[in-house]
N, C-alpha and C. Protein backbone atom coordinates (compact mmCIF):
# COMPACT_ATOMS: atom_id res chain seq x y z
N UNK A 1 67.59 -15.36 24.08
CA UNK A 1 67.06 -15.70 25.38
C UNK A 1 65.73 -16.39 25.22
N UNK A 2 65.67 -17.63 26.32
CA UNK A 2 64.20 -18.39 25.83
C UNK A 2 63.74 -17.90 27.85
N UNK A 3 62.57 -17.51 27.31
CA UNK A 3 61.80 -17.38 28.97
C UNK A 3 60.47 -18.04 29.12
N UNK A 4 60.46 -19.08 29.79
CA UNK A 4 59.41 -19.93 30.10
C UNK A 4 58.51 -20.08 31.38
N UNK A 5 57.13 -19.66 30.88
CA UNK A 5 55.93 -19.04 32.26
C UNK A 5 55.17 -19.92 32.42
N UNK A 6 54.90 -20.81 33.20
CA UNK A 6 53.86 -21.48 33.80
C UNK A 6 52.33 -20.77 34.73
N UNK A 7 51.47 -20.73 33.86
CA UNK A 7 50.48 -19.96 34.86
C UNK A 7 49.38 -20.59 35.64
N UNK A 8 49.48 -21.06 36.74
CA UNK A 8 48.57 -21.93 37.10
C UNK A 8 47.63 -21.32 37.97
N UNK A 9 46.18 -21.58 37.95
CA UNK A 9 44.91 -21.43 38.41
C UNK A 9 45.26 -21.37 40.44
N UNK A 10 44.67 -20.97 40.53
CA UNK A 10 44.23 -21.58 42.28
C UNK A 10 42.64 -22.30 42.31
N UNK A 11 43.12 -22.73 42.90
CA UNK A 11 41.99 -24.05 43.44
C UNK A 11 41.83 -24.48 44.81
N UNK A 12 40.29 -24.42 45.27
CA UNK A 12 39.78 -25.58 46.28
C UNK A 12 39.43 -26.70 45.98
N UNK A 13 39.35 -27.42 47.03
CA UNK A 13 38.43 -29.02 46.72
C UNK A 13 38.21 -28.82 48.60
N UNK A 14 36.70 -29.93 48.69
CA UNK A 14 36.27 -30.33 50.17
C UNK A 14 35.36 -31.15 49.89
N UNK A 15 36.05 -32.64 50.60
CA UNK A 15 34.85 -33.58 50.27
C UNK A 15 35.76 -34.47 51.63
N UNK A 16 33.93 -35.35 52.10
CA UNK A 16 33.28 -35.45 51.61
C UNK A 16 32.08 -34.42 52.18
N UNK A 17 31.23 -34.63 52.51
CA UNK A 17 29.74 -33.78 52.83
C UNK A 17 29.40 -35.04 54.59
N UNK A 18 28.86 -34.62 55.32
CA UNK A 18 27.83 -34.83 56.47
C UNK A 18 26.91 -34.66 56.88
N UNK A 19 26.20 -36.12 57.24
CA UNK A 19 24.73 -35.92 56.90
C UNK A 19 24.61 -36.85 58.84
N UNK A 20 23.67 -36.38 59.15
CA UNK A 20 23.21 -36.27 60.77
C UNK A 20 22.01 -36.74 61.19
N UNK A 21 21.34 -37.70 61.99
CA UNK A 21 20.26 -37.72 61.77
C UNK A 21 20.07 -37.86 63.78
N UNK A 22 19.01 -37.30 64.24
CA UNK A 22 18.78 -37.62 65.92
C UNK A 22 17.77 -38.39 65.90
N UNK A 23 17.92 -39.29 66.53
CA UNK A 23 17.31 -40.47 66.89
C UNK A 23 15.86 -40.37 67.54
N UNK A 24 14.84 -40.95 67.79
CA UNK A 24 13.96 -40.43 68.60
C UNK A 24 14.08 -41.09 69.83
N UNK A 25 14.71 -41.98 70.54
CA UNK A 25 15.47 -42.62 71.39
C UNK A 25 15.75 -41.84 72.35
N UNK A 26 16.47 -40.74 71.95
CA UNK A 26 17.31 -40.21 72.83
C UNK A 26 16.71 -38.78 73.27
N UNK A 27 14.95 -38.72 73.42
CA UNK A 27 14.56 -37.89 73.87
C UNK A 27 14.00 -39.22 75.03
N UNK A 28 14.15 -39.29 76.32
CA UNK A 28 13.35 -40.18 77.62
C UNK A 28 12.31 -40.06 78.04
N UNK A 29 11.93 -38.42 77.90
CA UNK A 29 11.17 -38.17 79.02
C UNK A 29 9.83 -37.33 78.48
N UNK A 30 8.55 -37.61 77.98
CA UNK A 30 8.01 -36.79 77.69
C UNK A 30 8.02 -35.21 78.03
N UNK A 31 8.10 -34.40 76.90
CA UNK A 31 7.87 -33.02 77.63
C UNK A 31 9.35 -32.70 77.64
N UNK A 32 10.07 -33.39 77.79
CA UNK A 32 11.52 -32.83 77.96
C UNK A 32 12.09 -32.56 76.36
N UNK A 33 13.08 -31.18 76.11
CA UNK A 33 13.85 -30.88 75.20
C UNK A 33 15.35 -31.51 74.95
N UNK A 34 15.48 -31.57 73.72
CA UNK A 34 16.40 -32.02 73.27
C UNK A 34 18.00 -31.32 73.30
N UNK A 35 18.50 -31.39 74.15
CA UNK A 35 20.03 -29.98 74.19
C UNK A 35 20.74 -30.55 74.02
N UNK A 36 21.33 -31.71 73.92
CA UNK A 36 22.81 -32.09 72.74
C UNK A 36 23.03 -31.29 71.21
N UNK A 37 23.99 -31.17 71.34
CA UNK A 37 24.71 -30.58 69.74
C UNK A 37 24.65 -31.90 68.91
N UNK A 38 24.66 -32.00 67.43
CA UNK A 38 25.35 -33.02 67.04
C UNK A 38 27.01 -32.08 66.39
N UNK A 39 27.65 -33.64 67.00
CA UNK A 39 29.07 -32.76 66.36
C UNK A 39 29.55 -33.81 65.12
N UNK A 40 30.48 -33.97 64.26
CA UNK A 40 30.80 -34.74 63.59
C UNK A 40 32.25 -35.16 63.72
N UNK A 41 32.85 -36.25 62.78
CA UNK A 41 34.32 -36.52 63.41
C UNK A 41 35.01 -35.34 62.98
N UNK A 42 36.41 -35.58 63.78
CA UNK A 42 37.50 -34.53 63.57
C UNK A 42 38.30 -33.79 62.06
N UNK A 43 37.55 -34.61 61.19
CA UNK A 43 38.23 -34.71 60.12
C UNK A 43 37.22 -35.30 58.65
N UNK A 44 35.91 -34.90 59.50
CA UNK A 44 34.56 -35.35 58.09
C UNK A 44 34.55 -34.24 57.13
N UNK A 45 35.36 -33.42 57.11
CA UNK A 45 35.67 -32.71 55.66
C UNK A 45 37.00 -32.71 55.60
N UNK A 46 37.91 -32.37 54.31
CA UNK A 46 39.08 -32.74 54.31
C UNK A 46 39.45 -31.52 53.04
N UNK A 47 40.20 -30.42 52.87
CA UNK A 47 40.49 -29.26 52.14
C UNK A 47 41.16 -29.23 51.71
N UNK A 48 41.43 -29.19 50.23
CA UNK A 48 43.03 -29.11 49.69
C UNK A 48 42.98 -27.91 48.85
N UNK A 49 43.89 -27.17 48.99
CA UNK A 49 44.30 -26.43 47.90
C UNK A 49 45.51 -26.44 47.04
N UNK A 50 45.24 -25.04 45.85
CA UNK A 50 46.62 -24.88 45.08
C UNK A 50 46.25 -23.38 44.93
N UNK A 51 47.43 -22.80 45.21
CA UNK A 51 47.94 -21.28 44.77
C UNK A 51 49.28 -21.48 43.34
N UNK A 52 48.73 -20.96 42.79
CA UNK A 52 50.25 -20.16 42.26
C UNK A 52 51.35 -20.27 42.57
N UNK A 53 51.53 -19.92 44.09
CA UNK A 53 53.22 -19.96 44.24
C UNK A 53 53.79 -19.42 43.84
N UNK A 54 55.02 -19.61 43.54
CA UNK A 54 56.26 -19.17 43.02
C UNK A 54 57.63 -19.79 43.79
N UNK A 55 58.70 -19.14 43.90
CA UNK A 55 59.40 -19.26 44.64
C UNK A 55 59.51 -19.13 46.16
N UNK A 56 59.53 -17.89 46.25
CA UNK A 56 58.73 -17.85 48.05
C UNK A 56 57.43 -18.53 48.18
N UNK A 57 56.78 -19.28 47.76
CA UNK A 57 55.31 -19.89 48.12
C UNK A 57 54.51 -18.42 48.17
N UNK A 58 53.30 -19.02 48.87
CA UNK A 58 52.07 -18.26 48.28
C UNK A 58 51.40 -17.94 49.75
N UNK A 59 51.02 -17.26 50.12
CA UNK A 59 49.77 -16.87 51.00
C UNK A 59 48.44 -17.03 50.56
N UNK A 60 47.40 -17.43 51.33
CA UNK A 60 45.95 -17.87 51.26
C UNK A 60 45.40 -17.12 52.00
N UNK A 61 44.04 -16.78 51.80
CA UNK A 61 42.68 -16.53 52.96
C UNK A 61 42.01 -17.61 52.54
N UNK A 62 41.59 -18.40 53.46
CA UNK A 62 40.37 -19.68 53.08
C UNK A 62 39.11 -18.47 53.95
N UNK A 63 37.93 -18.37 53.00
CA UNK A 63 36.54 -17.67 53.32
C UNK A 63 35.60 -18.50 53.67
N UNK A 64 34.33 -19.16 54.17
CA UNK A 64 33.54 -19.59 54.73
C UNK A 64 32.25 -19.03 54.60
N UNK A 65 31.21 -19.60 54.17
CA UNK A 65 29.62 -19.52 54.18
C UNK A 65 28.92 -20.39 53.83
N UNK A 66 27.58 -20.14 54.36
CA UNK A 66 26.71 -21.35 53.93
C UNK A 66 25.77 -21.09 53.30
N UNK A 67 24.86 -22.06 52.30
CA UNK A 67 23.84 -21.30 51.09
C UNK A 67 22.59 -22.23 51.81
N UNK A 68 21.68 -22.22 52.38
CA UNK A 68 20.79 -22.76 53.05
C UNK A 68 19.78 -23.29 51.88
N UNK A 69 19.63 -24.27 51.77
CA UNK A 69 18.50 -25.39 50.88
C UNK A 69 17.35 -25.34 51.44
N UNK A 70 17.13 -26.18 52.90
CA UNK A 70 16.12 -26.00 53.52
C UNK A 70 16.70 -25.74 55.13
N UNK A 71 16.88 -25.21 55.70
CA UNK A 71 16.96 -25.05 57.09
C UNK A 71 16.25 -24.13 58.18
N UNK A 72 16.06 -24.86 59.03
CA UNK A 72 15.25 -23.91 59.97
C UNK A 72 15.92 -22.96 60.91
N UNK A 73 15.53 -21.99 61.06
CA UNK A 73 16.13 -20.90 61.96
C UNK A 73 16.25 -21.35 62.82
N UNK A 74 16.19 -21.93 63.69
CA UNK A 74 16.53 -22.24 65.24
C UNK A 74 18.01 -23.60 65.12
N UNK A 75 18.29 -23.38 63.93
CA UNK A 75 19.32 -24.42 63.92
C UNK A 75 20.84 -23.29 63.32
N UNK A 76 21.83 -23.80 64.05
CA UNK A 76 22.91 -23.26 63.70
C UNK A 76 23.79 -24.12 63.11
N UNK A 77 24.64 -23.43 62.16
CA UNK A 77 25.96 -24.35 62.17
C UNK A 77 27.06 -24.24 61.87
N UNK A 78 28.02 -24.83 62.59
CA UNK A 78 29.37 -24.41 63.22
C UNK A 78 30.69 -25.17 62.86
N UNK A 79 31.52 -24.33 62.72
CA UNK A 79 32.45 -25.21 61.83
C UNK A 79 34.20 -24.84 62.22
N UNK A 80 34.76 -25.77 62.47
CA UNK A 80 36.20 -25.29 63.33
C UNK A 80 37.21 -26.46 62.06
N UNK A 81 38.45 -25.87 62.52
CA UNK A 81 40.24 -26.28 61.45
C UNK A 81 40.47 -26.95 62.90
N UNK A 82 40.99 -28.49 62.27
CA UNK A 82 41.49 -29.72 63.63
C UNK A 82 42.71 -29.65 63.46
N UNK A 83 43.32 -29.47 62.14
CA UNK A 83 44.43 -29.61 61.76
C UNK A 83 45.02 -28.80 60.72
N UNK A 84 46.21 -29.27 60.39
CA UNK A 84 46.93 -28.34 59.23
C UNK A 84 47.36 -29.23 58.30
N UNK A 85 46.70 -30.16 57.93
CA UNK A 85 47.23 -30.75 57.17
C UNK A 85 48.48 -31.13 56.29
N UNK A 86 48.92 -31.24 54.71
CA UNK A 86 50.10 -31.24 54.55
C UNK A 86 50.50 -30.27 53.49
N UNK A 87 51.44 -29.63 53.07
CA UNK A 87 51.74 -28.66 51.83
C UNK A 87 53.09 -29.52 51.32
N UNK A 88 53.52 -28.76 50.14
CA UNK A 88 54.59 -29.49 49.55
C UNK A 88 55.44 -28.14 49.70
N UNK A 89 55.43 -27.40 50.45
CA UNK A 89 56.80 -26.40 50.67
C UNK A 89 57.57 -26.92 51.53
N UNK A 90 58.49 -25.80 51.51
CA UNK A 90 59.75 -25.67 52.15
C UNK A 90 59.70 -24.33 53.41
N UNK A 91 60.09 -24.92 54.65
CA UNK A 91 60.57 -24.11 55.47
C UNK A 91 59.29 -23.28 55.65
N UNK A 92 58.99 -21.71 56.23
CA UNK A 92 57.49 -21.23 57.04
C UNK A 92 56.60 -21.49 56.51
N UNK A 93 55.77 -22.64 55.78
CA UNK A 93 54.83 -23.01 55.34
C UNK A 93 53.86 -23.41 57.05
N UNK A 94 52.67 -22.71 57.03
CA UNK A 94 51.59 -22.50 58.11
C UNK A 94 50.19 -22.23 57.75
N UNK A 95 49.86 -22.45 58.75
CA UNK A 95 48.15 -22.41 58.76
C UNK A 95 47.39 -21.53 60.33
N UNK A 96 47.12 -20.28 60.15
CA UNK A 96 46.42 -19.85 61.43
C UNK A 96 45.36 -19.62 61.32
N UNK A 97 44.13 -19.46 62.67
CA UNK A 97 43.01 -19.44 62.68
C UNK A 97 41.87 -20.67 62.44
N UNK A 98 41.16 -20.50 62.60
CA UNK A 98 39.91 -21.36 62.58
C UNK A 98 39.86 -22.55 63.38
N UNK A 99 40.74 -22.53 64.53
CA UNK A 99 40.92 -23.52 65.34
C UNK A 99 40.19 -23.69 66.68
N UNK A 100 38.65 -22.77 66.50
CA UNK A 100 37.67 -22.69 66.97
C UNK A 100 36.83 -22.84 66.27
N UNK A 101 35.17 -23.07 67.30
CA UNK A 101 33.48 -22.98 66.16
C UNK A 101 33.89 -21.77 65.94
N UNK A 102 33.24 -21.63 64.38
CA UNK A 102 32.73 -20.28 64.32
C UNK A 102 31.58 -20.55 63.42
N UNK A 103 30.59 -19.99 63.94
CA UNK A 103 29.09 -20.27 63.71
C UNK A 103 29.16 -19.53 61.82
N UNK A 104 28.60 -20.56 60.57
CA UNK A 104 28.60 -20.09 59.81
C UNK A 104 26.88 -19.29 59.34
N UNK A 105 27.26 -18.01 58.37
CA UNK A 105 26.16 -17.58 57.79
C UNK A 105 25.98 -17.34 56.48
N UNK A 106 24.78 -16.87 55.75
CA UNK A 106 25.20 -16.41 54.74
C UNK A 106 26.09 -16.07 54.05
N UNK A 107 26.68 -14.57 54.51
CA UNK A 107 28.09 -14.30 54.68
C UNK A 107 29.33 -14.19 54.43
N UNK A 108 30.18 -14.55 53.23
CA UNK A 108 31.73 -14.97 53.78
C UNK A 108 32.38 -14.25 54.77
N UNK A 109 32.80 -15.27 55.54
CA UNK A 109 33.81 -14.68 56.45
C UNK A 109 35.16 -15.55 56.62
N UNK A 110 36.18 -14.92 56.90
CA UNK A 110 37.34 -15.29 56.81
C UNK A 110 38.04 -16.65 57.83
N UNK A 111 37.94 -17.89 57.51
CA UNK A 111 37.79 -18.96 58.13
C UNK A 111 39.55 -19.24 58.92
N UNK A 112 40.78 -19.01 57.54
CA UNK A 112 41.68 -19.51 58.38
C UNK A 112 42.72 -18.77 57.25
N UNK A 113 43.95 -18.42 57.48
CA UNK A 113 44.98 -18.30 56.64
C UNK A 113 46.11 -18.77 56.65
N UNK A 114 46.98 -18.83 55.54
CA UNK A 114 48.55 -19.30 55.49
C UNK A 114 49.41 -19.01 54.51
N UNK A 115 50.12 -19.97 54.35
CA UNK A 115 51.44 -19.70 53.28
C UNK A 115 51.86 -20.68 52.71
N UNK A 116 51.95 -21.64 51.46
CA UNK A 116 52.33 -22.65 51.13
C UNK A 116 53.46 -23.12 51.41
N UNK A 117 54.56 -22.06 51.42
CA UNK A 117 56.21 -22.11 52.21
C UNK A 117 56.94 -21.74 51.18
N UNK A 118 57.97 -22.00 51.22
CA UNK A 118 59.12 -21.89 49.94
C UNK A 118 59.06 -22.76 49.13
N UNK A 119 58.74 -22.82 47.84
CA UNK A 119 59.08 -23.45 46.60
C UNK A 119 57.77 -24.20 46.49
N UNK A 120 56.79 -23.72 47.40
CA UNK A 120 55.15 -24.75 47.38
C UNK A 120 54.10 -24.05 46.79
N UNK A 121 53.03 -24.40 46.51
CA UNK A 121 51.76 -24.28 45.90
C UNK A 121 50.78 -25.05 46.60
N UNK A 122 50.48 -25.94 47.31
CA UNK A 122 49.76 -26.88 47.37
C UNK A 122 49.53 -26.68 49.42
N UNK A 123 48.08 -26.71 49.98
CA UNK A 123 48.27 -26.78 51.13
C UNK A 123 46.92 -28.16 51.30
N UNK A 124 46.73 -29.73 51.59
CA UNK A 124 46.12 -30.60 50.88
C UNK A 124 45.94 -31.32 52.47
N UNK A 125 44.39 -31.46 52.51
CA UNK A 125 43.96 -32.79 54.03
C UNK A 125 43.27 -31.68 54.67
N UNK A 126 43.33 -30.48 55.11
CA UNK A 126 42.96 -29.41 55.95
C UNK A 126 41.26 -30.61 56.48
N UNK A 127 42.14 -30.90 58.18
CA UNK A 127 40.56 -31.54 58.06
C UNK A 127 39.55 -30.68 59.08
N UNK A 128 38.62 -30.73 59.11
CA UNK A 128 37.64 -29.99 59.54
C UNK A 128 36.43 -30.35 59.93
N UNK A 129 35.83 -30.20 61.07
CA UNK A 129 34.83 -30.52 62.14
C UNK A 129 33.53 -29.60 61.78
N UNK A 130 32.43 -30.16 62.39
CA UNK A 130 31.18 -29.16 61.89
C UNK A 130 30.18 -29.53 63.34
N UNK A 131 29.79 -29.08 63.87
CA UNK A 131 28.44 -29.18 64.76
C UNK A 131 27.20 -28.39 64.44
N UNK A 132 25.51 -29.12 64.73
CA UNK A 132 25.33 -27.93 64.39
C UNK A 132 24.56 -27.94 65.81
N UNK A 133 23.76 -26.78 66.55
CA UNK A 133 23.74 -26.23 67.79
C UNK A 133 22.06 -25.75 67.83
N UNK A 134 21.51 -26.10 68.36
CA UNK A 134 20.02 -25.85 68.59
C UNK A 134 18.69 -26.73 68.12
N UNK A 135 19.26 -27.86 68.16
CA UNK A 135 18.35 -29.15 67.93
C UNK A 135 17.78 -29.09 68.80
N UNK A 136 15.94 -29.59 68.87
CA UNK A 136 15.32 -29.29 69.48
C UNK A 136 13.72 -30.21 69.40
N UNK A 137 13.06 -30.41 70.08
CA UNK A 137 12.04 -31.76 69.99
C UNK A 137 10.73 -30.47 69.35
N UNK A 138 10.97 -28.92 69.27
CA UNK A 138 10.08 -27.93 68.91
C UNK A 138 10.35 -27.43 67.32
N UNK A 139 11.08 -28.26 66.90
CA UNK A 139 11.59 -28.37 65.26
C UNK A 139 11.02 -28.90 64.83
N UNK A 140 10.23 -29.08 63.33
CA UNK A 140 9.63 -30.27 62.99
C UNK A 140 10.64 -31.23 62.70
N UNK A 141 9.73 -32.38 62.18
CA UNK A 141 10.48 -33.17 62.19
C UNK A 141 10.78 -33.71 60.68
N UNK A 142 11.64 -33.48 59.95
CA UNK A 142 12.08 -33.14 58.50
C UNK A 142 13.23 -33.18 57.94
N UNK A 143 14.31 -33.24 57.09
CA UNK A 143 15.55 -33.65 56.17
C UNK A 143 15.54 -31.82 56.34
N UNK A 144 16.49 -31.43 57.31
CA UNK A 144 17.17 -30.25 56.52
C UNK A 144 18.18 -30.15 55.96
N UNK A 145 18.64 -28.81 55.32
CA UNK A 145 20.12 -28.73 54.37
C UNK A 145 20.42 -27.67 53.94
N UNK A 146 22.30 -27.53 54.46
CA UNK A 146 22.76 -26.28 53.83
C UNK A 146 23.76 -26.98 53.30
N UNK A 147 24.06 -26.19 52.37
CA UNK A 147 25.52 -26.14 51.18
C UNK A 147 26.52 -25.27 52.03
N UNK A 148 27.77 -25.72 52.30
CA UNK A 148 29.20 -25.32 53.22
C UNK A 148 30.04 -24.52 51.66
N UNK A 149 30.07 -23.49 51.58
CA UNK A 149 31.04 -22.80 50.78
C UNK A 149 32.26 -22.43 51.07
N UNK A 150 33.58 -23.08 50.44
CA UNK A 150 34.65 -22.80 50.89
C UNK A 150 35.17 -21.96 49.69
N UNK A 151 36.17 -20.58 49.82
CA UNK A 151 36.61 -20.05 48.88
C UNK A 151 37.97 -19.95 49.24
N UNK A 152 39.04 -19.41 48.28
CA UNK A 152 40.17 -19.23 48.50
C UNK A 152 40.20 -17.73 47.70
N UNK A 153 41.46 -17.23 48.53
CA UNK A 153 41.98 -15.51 48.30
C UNK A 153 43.51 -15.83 48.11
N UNK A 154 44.18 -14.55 47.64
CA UNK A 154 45.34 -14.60 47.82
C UNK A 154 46.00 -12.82 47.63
C-alpha cells in the first residue's frame, strides 16, 4: 500500500492599504466642526485565504484588530465585509458576518466566518470597506496611522 499526504499551511493575504487625507476646504465656516466620516471604496481591501481543506472543505474564523502607529484617541476605525468573494469549492461554501461597521481595537475580535465548501481550500477577493469616525477641526493637524490585522482560525 502507497499512502500519499499533502500538508498544507493556512494562509491570509490583504492588500492593498488606505490612506485618507481631509481637505481644509471642506471646513466653510469659521468656528464650525468637522462631522463627516471618511469612508473608503467598497472593496479598498481585498482578502484571500487558504485552509487545509480536505474533502468536505474547511471552516474559518477571520479575527480583526488594529496595532496603532500613531493615532489619536478621538479617532475611530471601522471596518465592514461588502462581499463574499470567490472560493474554489463545491456546493455550501459561505461567508457570515461582518456585513456591518464594527469599530476596530486593540483586541482581536471575531470579524466574519465560513466554509470553503466541498473539495475547496481557498476563500480569495473578500472585499472590504473601512471608515474612520470622529474627524474633527480639534485634532491636530498631522499623518496618523494604524496597522489593520487580519488573522485566520480554524
Amino acid at each position: 500500500m502507497l499512502f500519499y499526504v499533502v500538508i498544507k499551511a493556512q494562509s491570509i493575504a490583504a492588500s492593498p492599504g488606505w490612506s485618507v487625507s481631509v481637505p481644509a476646504n471642506t471646513i466653510t465656516e469659521a468656528g464650525s466642526d468637522y462631522s463627516a466620516n471618511a469612508t473608503s471604496a467598497i472593496n479598498q481591501t481585498l482578502v484571500s485565504l487558504t485552509m487545509p481543506g480536505g474533502v468536505f472543505g474547511a471552516n474559518f474564523t477571520v479575527s480583526v484588530h488594529k496595532i496603532d502607529t500613531d493615532w489619536h484617541s478621538n479617532l475611530s476605525l471601522w471596518v465592514q465585509r461588502t462581499g463574499t468573494g470567490t472560493g474554489n469549492g463545491l456546493f455550501s461554501a459561505s461567508i457570515t458576518g461582518g456585513a456591518s461597521f464594527l469599530q476596530l481595537t486593540s483586541s482581536p475580535q471575531t470579524f466574519y466566518t465560513g466554509t470553503t465548501g466541498f473539495l475547496g481550500s481557498t476563500r480569495n477577493n473578500v472585499p472590504i470597506q473601512y471608515e474612520i469616525r470622529g474627524i474633527s477641526v480639534l485634532i491636530p493637524v498631522k499623518t496618523y496611522s494604524t496597522t489593520v490585522v487580519y488573522t485566520i482560525s480554524n
